[in-house]
C-alpha atoms as a PDB file:
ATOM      1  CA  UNK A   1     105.453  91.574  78.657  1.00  0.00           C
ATOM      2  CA  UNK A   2     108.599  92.952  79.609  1.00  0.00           C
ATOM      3  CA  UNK A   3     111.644  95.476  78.943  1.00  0.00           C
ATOM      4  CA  UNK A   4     115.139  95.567  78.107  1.00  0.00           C
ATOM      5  CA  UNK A   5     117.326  96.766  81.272  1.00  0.00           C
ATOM      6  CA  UNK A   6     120.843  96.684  79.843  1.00  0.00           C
ATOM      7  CA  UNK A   7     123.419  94.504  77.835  1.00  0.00           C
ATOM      8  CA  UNK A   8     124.279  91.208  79.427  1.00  0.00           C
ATOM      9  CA  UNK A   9     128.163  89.871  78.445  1.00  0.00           C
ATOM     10  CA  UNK A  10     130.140  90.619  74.976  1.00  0.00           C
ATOM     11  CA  UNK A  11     128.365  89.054  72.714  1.00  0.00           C
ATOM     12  CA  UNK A  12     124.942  90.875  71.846  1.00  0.00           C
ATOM     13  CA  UNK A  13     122.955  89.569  74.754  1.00  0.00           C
ATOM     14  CA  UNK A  14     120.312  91.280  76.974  1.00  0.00           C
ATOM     15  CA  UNK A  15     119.402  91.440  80.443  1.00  0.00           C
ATOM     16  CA  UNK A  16     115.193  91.301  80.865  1.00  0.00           C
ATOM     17  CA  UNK A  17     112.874  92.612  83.199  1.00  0.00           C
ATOM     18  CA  UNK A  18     110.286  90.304  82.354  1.00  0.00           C
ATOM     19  CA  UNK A  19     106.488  90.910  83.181  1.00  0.00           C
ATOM     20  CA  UNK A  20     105.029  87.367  83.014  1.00  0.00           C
ATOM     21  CA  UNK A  21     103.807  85.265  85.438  1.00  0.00           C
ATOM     22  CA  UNK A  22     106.353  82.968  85.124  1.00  0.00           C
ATOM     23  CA  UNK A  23     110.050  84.428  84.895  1.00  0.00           C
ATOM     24  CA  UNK A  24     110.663  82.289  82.023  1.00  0.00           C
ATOM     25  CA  UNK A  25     107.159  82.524  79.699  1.00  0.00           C
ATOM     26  CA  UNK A  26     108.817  85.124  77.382  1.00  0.00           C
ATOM     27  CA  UNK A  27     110.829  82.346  76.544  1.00  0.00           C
ATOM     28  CA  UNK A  28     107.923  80.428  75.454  1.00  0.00           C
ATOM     29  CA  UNK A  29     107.655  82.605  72.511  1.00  0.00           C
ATOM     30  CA  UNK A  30     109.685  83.072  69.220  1.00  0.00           C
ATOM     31  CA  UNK A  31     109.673  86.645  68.374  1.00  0.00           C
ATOM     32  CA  UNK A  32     109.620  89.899  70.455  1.00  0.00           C
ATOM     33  CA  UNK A  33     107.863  93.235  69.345  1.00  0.00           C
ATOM     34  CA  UNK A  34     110.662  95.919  70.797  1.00  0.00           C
ATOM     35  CA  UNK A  35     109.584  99.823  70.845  1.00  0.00           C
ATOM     36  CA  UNK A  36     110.528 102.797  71.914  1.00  0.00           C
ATOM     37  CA  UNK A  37     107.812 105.398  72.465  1.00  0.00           C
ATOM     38  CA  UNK A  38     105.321 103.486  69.730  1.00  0.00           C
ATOM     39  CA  UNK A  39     107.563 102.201  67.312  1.00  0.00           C
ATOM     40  CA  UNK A  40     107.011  98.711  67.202  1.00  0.00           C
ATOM     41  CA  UNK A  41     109.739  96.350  65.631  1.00  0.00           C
ATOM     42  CA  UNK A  42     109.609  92.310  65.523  1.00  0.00           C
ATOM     43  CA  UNK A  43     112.994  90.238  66.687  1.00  0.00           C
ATOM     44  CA  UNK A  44     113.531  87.151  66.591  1.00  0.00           C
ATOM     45  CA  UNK A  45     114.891  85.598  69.802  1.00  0.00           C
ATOM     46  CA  UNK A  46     118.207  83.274  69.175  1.00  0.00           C
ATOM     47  CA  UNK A  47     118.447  81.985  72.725  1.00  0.00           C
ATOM     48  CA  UNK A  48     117.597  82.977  76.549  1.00  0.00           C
ATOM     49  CA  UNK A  49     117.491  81.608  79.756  1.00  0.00           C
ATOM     50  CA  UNK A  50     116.470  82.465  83.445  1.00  0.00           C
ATOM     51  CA  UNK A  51     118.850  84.476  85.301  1.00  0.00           C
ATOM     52  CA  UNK A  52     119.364  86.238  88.961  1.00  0.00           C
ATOM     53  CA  UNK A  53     115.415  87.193  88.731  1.00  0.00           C
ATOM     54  CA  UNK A  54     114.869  87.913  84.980  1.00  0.00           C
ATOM     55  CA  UNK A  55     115.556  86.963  82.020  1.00  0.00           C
ATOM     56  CA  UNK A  56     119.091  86.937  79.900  1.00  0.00           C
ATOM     57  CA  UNK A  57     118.744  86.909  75.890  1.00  0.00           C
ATOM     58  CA  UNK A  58     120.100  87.236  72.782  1.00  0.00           C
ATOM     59  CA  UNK A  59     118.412  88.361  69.710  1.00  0.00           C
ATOM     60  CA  UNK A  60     118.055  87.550  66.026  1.00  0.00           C
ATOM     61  CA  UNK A  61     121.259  90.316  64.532  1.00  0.00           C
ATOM     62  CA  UNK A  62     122.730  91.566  67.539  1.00  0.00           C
ATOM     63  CA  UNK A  63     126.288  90.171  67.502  1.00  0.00           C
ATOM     64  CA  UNK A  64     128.379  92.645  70.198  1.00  0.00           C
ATOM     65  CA  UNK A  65     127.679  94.745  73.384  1.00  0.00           C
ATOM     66  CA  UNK A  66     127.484  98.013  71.573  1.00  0.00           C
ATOM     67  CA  UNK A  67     124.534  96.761  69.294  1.00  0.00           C
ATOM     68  CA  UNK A  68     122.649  95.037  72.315  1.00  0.00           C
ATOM     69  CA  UNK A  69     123.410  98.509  74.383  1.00  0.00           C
ATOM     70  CA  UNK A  70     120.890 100.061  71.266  1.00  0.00           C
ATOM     71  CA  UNK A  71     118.163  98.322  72.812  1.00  0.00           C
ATOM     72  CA  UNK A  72     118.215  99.183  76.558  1.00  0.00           C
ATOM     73  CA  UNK A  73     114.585 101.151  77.692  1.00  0.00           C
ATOM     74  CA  UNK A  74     112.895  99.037  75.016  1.00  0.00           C
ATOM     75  CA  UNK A  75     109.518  97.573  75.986  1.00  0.00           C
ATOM     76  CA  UNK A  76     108.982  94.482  75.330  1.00  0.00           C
ATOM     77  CA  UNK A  77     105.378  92.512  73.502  1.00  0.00           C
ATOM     78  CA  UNK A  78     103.700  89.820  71.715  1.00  0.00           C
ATOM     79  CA  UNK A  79     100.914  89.708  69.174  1.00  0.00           C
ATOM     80  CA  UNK A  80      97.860  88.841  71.018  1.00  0.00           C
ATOM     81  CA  UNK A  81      97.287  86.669  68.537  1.00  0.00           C
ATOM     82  CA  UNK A  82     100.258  84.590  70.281  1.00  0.00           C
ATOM     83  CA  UNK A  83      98.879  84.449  73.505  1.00  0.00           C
ATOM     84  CA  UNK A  84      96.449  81.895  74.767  1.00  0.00           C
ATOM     85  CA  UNK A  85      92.813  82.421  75.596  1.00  0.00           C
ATOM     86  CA  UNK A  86      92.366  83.466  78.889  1.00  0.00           C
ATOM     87  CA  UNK A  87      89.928  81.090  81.015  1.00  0.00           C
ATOM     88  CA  UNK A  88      86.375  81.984  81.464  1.00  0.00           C
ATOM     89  CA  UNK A  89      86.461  84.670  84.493  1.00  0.00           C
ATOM     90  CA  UNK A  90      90.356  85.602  83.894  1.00  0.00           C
ATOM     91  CA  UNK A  91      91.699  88.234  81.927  1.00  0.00           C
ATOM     92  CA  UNK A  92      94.899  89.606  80.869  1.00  0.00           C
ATOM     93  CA  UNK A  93      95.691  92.798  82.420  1.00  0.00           C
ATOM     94  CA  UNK A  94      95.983  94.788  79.172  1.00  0.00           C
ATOM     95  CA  UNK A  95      92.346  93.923  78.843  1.00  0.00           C
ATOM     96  CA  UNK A  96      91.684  95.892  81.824  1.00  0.00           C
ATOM     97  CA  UNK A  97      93.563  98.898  81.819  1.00  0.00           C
ATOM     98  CA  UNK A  98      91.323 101.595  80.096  1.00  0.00           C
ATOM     99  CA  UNK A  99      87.868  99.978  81.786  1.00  0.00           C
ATOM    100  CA  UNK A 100      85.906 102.509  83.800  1.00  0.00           C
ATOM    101  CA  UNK A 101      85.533 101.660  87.907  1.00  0.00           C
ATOM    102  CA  UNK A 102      82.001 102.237  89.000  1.00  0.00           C
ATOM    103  CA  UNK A 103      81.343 100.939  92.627  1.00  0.00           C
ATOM    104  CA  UNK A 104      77.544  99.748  93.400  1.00  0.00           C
ATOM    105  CA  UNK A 105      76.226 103.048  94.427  1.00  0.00           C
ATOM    106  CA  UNK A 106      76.489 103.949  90.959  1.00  0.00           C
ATOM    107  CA  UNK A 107      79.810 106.703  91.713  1.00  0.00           C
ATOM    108  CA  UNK A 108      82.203 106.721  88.684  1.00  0.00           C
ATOM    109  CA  UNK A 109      85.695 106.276  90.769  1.00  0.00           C
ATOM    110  CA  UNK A 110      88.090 106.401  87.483  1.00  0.00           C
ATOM    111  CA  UNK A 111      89.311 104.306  84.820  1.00  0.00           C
ATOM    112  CA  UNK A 112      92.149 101.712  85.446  1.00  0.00           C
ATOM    113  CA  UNK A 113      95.673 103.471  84.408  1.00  0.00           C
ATOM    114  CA  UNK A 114      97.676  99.774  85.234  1.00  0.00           C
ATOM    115  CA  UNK A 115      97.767  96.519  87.357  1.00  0.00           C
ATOM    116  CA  UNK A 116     100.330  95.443  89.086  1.00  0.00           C
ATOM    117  CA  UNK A 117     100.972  92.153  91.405  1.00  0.00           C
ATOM    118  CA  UNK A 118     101.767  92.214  95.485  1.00  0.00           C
ATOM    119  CA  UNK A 119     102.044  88.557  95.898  1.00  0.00           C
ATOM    120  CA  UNK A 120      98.758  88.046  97.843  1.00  0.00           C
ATOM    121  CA  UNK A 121      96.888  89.826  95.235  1.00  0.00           C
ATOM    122  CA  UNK A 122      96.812  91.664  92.382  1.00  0.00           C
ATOM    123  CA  UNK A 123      95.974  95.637  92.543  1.00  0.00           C
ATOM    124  CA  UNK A 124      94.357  98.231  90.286  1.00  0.00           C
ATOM    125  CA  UNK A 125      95.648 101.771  89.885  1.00  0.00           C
ATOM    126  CA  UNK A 126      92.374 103.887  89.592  1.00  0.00           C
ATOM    127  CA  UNK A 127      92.984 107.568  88.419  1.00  0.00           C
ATOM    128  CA  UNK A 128      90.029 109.458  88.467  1.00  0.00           C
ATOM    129  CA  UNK A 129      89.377 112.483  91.409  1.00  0.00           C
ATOM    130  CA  UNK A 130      92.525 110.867  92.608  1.00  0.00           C
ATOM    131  CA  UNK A 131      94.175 107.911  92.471  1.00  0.00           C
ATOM    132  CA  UNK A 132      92.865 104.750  94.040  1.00  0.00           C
ATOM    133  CA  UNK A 133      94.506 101.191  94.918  1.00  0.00           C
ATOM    134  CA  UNK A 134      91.735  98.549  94.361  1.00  0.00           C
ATOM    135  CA  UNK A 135      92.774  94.876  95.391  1.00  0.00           C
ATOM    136  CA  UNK A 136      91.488  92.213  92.512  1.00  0.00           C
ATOM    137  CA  UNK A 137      89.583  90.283  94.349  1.00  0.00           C
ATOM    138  CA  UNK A 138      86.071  88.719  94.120  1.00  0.00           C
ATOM    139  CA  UNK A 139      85.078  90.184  97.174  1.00  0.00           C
ATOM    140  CA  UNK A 140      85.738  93.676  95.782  1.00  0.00           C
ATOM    141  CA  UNK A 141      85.713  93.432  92.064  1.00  0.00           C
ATOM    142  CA  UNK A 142      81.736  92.442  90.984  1.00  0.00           C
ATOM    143  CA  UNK A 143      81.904  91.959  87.546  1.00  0.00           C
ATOM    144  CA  UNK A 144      83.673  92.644  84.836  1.00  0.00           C
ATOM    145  CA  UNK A 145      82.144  94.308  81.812  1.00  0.00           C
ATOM    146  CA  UNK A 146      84.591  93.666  78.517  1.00  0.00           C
ATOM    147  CA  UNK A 147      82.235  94.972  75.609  1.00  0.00           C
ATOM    148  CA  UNK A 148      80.908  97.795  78.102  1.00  0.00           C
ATOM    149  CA  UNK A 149      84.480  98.744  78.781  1.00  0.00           C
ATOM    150  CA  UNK A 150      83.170  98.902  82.425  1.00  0.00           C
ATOM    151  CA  UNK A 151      83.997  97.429  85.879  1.00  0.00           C
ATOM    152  CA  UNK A 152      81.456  97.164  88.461  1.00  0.00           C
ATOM    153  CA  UNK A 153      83.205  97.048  92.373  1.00  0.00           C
ATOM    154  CA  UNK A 154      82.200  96.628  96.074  1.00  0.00           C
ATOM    155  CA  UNK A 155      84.258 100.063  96.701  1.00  0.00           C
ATOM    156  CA  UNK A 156      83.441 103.047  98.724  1.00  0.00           C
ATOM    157  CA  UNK A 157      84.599 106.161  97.688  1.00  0.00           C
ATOM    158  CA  UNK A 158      86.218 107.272 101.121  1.00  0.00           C
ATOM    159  CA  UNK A 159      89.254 104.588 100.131  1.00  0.00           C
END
């Protein structure tokens, strides 16, 4: 959902590179799962508020700049359980990474290593021969196969 970039101010706060769709729906949520590599710890967050792009905060037991500096490179997450349901035909992007591209000729073209916005659209990172830039969109991506961990797409495999 996000990550730390560095300390923000004296006084234990953060700056945030937040991932949401809104700058501020981090906010929205009490505590923050921080980690480093895979070592996942919950915070609770004291107070934030949007700034210059991102995201400022300050956590639940970080009082000064050297203790906030402790937590620059962390990623930032939720419990799933936290989010809301996505809408019939949406999904969050975590649910797609890992799903295996097949376009309709039946040609395997990868598996989806991220997502990641443009503004017009958003765009799948396909690593499989080589890497491959698929634009979300219905006119492109088919259907989308959850319990098949599969993704069906209108993609040649000259692109």
């Amino acid at each position: 959902m996000g990550h730390v970039i560095a300390p923000y101010g004296v006084r234990g706060w953060v700056k945030i590179q937040p991932y949401t769709e809104e700058v501020d729906g981090l906010l929205e949520y009490p505590a923050w799962w921080l980690a480093r590599e895979q070592e996942w710890r919950e915070y609770r967050l004291v107070e934030g508020r949007p700034h210059a792009g991102g995201l400022v905060a300050q956590l639940e037991g970080f009082e000064d700049r050297d203790q906030a500096l402790a937590l620059r490179g962390l990623k930032i997450a939720v419990p799933r359980s936290a989010l809301p349901p996505a809408e019939s035909g949406e999904y969050y992007w975590c649910d797609l990474v890992g799903l295996t591209v097949v376009n309709t000729e039946g040609v395997e073209l990868g598996r989806i290593a991220e997502v990641f916005a443009t503004g017009a659209n958003d765009v799948l990172v396909v690593r499989g021969d080589r890497e491959r830039l698929i634009p979300y969109i219905d006119a492109v991506v088919l259907k989308v196969e959850l319990n098949d961990s599969r993704m069906l797409v209108d993609w040649g495999v000259d692109f």
